[in-house]
Each structure stands twice: as C-alpha cells, then as structure tokens.
Protein backbone atom coordinates (compact mmCIF):
# COMPACT_ATOMS: atom_id res chain seq x y z
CA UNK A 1 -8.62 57.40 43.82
CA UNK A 2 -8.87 56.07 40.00
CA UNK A 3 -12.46 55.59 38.73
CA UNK A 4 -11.21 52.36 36.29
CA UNK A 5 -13.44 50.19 34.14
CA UNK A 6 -16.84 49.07 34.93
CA UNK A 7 -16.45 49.10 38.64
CA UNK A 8 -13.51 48.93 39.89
CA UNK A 9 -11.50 51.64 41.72
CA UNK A 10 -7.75 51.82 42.38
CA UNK A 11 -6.18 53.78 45.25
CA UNK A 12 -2.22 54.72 45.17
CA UNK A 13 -1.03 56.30 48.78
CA UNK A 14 2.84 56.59 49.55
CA UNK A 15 4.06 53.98 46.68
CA UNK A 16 1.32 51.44 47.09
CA UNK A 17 -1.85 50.49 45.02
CA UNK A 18 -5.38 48.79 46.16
CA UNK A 19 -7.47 47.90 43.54
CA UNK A 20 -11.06 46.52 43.98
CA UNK A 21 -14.40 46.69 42.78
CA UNK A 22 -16.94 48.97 44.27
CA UNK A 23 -19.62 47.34 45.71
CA UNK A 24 -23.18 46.80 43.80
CA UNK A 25 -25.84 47.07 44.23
CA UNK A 26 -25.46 46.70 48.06
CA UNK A 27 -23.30 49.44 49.56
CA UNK A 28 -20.95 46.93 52.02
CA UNK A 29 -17.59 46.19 51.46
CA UNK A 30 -17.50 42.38 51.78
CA UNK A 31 -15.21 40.78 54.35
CA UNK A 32 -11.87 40.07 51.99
CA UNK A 33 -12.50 43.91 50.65
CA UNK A 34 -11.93 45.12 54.37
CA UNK A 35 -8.92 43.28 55.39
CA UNK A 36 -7.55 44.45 51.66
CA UNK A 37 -8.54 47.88 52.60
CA UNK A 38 -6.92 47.26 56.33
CA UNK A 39 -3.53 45.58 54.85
CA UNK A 40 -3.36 48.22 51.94
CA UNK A 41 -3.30 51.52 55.07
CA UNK A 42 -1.07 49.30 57.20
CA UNK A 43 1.58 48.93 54.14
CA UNK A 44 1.15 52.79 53.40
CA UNK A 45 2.10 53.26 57.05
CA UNK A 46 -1.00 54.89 57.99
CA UNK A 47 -2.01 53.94 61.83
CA UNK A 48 -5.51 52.71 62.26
C-alpha cells in the first residue's frame, strides 16, 4: 500500500495496481470501489 496525494491510495500485489481514493469522511467503500477492490484480488489470483 502507497499513501499518494490527497487521498488516494495505490495497492501493487503480484504485477497488478488498484488505485482509489480512500473514503471521507464516511468510512464505506462505495459500490464501484468494491467490485474494483473484488476485480483487482481476482486478477492478482488471490481466491475470495
């Protein structure tokens, strides 16, 4: 995990990056942050 500008974080497993903004000022990952998050372990080849 990489702390980047203002909010956003980036996350490099096995060859592949995620990169979103943390979420403020509630503490939920919205919907579309989820499924990123979902796609981004599925691509690393990390079973959920």
């Amino acid at each position: 995990m990489i702390q980047k500008e203002g909010s956003r974080v980036r996350f490099d497993l096995k060859g592949i990056s995620l990169n979103i903004h943390s979420p403020h000022p509630q503490k939920e990952l919205k919907r579309y942050q989820v499924k990123a998050v979902r796609d981004f372990l599925i691509n690393a080849d990390i079973e959920l």
